[in-house]
Structures are given as C-alpha cells and as structure tokens.
N, C-alpha and C. Protein backbone atom coordinates (compact mmCIF):
# COMPACT_ATOMS: atom_id res chain seq x y z
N UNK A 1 17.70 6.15 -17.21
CA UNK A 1 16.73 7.21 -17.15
C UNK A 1 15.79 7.21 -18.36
N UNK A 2 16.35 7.27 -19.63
CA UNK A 2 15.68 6.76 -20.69
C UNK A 2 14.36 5.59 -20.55
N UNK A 3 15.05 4.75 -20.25
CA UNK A 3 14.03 3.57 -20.24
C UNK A 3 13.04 3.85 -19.41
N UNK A 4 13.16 4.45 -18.41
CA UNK A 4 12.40 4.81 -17.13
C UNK A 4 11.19 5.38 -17.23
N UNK A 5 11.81 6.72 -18.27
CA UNK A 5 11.13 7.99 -18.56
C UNK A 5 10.15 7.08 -19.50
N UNK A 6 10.67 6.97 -20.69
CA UNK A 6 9.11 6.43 -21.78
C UNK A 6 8.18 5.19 -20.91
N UNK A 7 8.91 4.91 -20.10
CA UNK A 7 7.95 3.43 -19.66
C UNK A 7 6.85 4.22 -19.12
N UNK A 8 7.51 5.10 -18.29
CA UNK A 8 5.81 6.07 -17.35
C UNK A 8 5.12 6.61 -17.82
N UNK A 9 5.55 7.19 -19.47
CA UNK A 9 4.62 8.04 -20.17
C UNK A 9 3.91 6.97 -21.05
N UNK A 10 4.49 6.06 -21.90
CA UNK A 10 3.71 4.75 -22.20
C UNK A 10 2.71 4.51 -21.49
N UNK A 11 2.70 4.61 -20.25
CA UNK A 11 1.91 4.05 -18.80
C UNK A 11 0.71 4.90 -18.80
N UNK A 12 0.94 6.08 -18.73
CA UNK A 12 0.58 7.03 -18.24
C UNK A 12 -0.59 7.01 -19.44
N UNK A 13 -0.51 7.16 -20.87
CA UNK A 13 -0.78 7.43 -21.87
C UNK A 13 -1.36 6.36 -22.22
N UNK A 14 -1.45 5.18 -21.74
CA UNK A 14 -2.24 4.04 -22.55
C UNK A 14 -3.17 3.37 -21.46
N UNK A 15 -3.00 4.20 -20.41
CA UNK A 15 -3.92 3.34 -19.41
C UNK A 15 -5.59 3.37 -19.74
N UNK A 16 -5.79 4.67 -20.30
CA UNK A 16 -7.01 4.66 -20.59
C UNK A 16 -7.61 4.76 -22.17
N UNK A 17 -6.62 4.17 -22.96
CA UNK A 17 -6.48 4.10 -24.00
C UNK A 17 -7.32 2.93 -24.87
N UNK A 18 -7.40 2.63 -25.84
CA UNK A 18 -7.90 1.42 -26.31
C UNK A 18 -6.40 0.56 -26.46
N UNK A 19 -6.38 -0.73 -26.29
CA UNK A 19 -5.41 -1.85 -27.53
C UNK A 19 -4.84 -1.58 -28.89
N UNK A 20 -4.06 -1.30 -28.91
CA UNK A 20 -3.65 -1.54 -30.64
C UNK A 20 -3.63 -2.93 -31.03
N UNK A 21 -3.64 -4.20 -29.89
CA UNK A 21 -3.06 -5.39 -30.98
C UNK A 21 -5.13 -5.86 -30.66
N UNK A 22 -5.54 -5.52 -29.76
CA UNK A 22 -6.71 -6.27 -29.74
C UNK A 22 -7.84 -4.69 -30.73
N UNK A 23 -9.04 -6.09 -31.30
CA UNK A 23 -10.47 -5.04 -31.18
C UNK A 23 -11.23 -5.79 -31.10
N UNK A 24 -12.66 -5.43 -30.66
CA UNK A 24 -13.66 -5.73 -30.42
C UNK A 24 -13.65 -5.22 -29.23
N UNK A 25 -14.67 -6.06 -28.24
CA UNK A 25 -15.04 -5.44 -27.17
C UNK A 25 -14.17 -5.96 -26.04
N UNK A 26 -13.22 -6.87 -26.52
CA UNK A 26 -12.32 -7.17 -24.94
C UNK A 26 -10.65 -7.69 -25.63
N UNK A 27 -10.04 -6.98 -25.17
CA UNK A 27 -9.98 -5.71 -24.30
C UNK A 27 -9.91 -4.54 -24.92
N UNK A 28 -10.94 -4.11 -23.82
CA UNK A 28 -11.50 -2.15 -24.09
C UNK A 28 -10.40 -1.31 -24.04
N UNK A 29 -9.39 -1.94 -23.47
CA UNK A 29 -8.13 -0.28 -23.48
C UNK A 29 -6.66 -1.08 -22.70
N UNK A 30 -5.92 -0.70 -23.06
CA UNK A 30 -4.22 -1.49 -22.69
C UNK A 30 -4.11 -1.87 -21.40
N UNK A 31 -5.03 -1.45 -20.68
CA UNK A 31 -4.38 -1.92 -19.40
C UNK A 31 -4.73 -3.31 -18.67
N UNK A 32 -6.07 -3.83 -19.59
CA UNK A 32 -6.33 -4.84 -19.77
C UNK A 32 -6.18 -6.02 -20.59
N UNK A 33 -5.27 -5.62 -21.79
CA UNK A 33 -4.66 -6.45 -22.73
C UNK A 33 -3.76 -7.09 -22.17
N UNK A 34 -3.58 -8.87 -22.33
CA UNK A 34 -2.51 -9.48 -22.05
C UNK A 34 -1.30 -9.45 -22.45
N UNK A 35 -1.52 -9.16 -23.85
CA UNK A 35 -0.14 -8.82 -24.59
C UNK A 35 0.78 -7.46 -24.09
N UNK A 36 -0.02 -6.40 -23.96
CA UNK A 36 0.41 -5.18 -23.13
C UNK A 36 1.13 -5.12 -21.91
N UNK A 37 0.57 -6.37 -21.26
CA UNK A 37 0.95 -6.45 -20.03
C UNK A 37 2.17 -6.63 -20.04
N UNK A 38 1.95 -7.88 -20.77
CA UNK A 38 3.10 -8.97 -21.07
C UNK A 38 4.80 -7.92 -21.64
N UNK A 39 4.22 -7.30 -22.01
CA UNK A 39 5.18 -6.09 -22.72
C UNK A 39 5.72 -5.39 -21.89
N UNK A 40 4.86 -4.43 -21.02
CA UNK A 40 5.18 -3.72 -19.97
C UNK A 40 5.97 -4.83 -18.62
N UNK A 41 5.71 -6.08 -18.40
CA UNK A 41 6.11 -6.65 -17.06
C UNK A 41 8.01 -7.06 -17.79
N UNK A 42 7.95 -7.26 -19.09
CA UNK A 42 9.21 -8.06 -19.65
C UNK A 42 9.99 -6.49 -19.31
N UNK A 43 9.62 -5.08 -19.84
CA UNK A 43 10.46 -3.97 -19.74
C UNK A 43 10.46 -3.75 -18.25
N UNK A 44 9.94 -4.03 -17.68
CA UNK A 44 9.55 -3.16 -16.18
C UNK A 44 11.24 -4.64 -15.62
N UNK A 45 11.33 -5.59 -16.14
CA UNK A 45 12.04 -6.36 -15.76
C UNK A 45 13.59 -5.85 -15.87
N UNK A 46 13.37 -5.78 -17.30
CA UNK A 46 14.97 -5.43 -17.98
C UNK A 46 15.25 -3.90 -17.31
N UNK A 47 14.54 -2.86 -17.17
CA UNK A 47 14.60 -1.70 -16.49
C UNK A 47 15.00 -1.97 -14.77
N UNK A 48 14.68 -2.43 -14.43
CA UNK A 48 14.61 -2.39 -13.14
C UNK A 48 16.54 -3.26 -12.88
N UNK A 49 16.64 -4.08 -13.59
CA UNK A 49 17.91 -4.97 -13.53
C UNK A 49 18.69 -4.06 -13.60
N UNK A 50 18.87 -3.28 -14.94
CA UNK A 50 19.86 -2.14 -15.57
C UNK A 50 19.60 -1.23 -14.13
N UNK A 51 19.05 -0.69 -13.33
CA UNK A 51 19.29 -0.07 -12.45
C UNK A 51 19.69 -0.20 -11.17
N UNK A 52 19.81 -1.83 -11.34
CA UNK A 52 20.21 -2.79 -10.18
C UNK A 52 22.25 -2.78 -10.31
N UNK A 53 22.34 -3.08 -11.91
CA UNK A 53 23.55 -3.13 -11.98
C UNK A 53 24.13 -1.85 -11.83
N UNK A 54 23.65 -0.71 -12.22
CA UNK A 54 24.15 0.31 -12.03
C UNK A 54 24.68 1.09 -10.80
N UNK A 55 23.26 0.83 -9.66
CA UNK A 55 23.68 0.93 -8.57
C UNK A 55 24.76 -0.05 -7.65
N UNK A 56 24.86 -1.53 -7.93
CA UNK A 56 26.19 -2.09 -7.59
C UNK A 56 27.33 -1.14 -8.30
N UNK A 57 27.71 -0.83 -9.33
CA UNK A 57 28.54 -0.47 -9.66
C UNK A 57 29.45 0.94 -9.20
N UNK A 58 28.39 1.77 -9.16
CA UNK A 58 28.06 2.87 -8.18
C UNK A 58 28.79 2.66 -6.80
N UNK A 59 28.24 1.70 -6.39
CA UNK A 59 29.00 0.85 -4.59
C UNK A 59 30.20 1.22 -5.00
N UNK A 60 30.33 0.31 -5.87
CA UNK A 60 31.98 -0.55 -6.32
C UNK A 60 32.79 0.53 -6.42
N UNK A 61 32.45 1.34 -7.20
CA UNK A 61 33.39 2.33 -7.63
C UNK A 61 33.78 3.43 -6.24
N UNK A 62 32.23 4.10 -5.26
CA UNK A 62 32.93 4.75 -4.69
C UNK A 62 33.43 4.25 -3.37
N UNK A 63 33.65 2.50 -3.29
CA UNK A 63 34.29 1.93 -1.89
C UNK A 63 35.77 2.32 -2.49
N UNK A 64 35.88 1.85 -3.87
CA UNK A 64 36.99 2.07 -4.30
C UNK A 64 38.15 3.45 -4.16
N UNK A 65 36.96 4.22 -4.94
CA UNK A 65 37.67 5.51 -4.49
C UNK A 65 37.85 5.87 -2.81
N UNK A 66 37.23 5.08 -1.76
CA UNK A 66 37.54 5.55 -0.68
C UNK A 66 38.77 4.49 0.25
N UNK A 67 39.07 3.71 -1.02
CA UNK A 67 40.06 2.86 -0.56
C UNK A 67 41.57 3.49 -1.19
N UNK A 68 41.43 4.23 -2.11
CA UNK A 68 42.44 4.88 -2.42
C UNK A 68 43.58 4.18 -3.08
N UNK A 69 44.70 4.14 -2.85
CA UNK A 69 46.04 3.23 -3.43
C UNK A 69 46.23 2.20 -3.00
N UNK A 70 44.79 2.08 -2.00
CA UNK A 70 44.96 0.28 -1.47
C UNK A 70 44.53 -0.68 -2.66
N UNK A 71 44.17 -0.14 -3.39
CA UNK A 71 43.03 -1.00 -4.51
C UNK A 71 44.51 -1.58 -5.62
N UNK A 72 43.99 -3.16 -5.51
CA UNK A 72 44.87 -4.02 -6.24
C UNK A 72 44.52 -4.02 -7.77
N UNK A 73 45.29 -4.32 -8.54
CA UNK A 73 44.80 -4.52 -9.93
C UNK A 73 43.61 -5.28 -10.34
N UNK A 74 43.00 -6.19 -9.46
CA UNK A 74 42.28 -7.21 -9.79
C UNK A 74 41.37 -6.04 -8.92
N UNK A 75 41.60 -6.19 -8.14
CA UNK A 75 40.03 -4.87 -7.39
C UNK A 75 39.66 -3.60 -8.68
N UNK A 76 40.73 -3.16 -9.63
CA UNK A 76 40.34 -2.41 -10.62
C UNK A 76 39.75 -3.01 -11.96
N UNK A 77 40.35 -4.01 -12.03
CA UNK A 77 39.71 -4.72 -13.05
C UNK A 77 38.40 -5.27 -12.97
N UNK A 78 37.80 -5.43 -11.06
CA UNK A 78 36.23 -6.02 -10.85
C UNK A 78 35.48 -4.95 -11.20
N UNK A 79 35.88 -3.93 -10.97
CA UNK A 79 35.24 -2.63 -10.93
C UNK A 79 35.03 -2.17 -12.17
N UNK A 80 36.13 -2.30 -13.21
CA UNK A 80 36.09 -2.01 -14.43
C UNK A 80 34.92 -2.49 -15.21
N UNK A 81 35.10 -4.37 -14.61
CA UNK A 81 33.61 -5.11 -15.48
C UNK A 81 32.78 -4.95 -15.29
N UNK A 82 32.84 -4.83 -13.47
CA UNK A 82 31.19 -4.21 -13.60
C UNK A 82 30.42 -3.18 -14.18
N UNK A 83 31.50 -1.73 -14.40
CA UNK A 83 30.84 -0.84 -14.84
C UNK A 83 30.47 -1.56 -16.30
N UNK A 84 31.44 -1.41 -17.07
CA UNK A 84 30.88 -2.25 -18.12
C UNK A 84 29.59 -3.17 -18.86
N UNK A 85 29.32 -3.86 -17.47
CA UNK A 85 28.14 -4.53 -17.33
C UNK A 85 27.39 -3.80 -17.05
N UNK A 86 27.32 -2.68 -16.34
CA UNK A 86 26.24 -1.60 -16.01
C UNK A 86 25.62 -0.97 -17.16
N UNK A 87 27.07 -0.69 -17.91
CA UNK A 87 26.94 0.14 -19.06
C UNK A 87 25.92 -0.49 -20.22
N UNK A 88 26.69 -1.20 -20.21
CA UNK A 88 25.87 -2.56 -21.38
C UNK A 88 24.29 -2.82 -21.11
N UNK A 89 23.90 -3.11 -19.63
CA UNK A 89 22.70 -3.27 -19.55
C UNK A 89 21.74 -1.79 -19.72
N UNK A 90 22.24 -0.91 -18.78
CA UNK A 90 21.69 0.20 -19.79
C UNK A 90 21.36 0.30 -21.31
N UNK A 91 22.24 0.47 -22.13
CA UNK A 91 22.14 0.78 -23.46
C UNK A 91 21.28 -0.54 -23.79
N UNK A 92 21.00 -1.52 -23.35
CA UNK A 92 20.09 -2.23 -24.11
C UNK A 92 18.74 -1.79 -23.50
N UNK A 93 18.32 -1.59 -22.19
CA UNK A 93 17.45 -0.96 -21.77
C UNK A 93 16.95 -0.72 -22.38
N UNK A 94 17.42 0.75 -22.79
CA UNK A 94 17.40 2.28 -22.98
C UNK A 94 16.74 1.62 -24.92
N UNK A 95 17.44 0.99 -25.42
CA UNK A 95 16.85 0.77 -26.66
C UNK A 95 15.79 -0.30 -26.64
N UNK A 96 15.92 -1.24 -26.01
CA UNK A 96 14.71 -2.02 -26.12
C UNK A 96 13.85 -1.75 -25.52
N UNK A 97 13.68 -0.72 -23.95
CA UNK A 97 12.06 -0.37 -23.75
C UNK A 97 11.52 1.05 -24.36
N UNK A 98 12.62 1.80 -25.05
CA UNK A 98 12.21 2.80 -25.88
C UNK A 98 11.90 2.14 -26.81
N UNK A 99 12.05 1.32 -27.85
CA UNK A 99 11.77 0.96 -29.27
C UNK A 99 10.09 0.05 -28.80
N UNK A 100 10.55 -0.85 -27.95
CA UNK A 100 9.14 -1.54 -27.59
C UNK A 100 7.80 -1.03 -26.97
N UNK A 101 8.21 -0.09 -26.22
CA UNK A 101 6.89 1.32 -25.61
C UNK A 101 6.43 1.53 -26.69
N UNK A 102 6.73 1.55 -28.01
CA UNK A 102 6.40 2.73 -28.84
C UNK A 102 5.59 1.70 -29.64
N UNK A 103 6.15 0.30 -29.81
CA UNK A 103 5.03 -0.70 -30.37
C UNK A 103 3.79 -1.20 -29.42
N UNK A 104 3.58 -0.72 -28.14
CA UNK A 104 2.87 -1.06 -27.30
C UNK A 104 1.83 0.23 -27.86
N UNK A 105 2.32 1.87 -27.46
CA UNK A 105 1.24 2.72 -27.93
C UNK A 105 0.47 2.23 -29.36
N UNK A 106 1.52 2.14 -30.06
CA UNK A 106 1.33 2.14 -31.99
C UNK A 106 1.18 3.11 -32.80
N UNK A 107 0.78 3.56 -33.84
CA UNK A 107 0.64 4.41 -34.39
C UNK A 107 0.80 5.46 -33.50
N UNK A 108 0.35 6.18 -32.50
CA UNK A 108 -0.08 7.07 -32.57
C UNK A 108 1.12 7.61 -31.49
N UNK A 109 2.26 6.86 -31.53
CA UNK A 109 3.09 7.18 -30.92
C UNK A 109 4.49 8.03 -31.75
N UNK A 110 3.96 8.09 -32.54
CA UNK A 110 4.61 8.89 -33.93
C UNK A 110 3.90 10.48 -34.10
N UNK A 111 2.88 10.77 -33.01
CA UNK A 111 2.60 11.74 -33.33
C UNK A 111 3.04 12.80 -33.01
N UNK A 112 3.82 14.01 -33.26
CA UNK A 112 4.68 14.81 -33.17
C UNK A 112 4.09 15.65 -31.60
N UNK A 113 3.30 15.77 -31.50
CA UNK A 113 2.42 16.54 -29.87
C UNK A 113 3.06 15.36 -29.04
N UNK A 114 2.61 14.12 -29.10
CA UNK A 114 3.00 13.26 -27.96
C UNK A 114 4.51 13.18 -27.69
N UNK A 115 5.73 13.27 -28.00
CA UNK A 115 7.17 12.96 -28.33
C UNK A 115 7.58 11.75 -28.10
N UNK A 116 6.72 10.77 -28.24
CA UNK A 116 7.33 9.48 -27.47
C UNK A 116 8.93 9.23 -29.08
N UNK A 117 8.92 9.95 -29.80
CA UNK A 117 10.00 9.50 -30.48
C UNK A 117 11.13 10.10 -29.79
N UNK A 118 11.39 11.06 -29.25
CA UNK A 118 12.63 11.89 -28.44
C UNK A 118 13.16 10.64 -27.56
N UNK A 119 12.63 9.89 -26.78
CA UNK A 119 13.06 8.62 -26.12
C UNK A 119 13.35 7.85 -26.96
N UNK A 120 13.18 7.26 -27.98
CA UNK A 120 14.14 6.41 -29.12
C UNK A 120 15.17 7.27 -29.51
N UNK A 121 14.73 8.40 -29.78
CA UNK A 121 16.41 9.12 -30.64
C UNK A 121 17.31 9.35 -29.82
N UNK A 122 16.63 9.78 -28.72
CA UNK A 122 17.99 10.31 -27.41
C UNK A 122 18.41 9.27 -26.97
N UNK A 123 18.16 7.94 -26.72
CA UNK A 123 18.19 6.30 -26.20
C UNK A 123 19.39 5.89 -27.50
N UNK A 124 19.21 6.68 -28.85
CA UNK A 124 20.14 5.57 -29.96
C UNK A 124 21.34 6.40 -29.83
N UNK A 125 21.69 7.70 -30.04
CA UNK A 125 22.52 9.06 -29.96
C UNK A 125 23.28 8.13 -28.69
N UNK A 126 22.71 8.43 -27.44
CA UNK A 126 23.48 8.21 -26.51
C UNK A 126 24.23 6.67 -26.53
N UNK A 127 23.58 5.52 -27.09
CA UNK A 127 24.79 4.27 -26.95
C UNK A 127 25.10 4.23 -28.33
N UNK A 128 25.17 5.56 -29.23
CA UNK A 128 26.25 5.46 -30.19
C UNK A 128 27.39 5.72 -29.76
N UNK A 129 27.88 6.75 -28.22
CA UNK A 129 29.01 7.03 -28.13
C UNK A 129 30.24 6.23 -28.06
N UNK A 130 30.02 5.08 -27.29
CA UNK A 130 30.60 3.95 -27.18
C UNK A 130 30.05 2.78 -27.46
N UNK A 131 30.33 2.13 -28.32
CA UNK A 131 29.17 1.02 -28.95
C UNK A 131 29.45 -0.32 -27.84
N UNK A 132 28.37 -0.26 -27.52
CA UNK A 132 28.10 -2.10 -26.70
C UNK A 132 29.16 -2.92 -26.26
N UNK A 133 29.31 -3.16 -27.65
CA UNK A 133 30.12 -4.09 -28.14
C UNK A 133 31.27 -4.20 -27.79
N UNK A 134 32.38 -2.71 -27.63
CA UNK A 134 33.93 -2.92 -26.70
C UNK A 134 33.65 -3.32 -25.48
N UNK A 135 32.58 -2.96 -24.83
CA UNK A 135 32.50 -3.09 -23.16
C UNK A 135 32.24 -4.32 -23.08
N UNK A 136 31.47 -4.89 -23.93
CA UNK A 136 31.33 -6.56 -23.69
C UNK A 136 32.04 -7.19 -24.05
N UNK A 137 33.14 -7.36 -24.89
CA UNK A 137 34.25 -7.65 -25.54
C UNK A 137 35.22 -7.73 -23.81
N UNK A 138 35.36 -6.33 -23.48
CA UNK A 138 35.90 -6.46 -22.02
C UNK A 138 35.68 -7.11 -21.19
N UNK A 139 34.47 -7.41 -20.70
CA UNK A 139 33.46 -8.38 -19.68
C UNK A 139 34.32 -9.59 -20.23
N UNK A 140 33.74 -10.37 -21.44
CA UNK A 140 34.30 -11.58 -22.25
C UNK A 140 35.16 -11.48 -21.93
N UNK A 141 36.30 -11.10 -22.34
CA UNK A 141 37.81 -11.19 -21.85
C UNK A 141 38.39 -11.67 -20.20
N UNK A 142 37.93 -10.70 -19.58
CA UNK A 142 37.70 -10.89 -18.28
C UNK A 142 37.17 -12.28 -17.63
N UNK A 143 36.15 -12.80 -18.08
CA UNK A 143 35.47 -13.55 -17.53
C UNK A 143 36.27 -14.60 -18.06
N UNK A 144 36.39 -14.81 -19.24
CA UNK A 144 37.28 -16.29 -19.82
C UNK A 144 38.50 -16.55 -19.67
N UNK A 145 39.16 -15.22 -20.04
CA UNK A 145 40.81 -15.22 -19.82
C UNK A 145 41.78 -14.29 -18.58
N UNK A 146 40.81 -13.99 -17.77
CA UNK A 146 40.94 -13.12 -16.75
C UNK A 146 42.29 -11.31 -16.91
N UNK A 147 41.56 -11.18 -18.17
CA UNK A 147 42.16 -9.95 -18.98
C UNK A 147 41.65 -9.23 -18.36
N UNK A 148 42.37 -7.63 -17.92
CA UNK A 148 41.93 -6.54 -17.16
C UNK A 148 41.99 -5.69 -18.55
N UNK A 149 40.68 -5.09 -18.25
CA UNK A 149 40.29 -4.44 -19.27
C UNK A 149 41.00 -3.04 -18.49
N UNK A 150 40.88 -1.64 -19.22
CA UNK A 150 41.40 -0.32 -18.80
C UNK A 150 40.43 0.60 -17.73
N UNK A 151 40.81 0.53 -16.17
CA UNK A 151 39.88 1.66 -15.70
C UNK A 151 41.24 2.38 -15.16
N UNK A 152 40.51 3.86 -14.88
CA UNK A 152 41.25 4.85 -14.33
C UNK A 152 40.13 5.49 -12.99
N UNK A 153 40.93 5.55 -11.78
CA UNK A 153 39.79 6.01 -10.79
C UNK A 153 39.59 7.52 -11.51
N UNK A 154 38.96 8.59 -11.18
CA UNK A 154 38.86 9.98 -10.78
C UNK A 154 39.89 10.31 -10.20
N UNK A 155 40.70 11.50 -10.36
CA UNK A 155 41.44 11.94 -9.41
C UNK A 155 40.36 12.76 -8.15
C-alpha cells in the first residue's frame, strides 16, 4: 500500500511539473524526462510484483485454511515461504519506491505541505517490525536445505 500510495502522488504531482535531473528547454516537465520514466517504469515493476506475491500468498493461505487438518507439514512450510517472500518483497517495495519517488520529485519533496516524507517514515517504522532479513534467512533455508521454517494457521 505504501509503495502504491507515494507512486500516485509522485505521479500525480510531477506530471505537470518541471525535471529535477534535466534543464533547459527539453524536457519541460517529468513526464517527459527519460530518466523519470525510467524511474517510475523500474517502481511501477517492483510494485506491481510485491502485489503479485502477495496475492498468491493470500490464495495459499486461505486454500489452506479451508483445507483444515488436511494440510501436511510440507503444505505448511510452502505456505510459510511464500508468505515470507510476500513479506520480503513488500518491505523492499515499500522502501525502495518510497525512498526513490522522493529522488524523482527532489527537493521539493521535503516540503512539509506536500508529505511525501510520511511514505518514507511509515514505509521504514513498518519493516522495522520484523527485519527482512529472518524471513529470508527462512526462504534460504527452505530452498537449500528444505528446513520448515515456523507457520501457525489462524484458529
């Protein structure tokens, strides 16, 4: 949601904007800058994936829960990585098209009226809770040594 949110207001906010990396007379405003583009198509990429994995995971989890005590250890452990992987691609999302939106506006994305900083702080806060790093540690495990990392359905 993070990533989502600043990408549209980035969007929204620089379409009729000038360039920060260009001046002169071409290009007249971001939506014509290559580099901009280039910026916006790489996030619009990584955003769109992170919501790809999320929604598999989503599947996964509630076939699961509707499979009940049929679900084998290895069916909890697929489920486990994937979320994991969900998780993971989020939080990089969430920090790399918040931190990079904000070098696309530039300066003036620091300005306290606009808030494009609330999407970096709320984007870092939130994948401080669980850092990256155990969930991928889990994935790794999984994938090399076929280690079941810890899920618990919902009751």
């Amino acid at each position: 949601g993070l990533a989502e949110g600043v990408l549209a207001e980035a969007r929204e906010y620089g379409r009729a904007r000038p360039s920060r990396w260009h001046t002169g007379t071409w290009p007249d405003h971001t939506a014509a800058d290559p580099q901009a583009l280039t910026v916006y198509g790489e996030l619009t990429v990584l955003t769109r994936s992170a919501a790809a994995l999320a929604d598999q995971a989503v599947d996964a989890v509630e076939a699961g829960l509707a499979r009940g005590g049929d679900l084998s250890h290895e069916d909890c452990a697929e489920m486990s990585v994937l979320v994991a992987m969900a998780e993971a691609a989020a939080s990089w999302a969430a920090q790399e098209c918040t931190a990079r939106a904000l070098d696309v506006v530039g300066v003036r994305s620091a300005a306290a009226g606009l808030g494009f900083d609330r999407f970096w702080r709320n984007a870092r806060t939130h994948t401080l809770y669980e850092p990256v790093a155990h969930r991928l540690r889990d994935v790794g495990d999984y994938f090399l040594n076929g280690a079941h990392p810890p899920f618990d359905l919902p009751a």
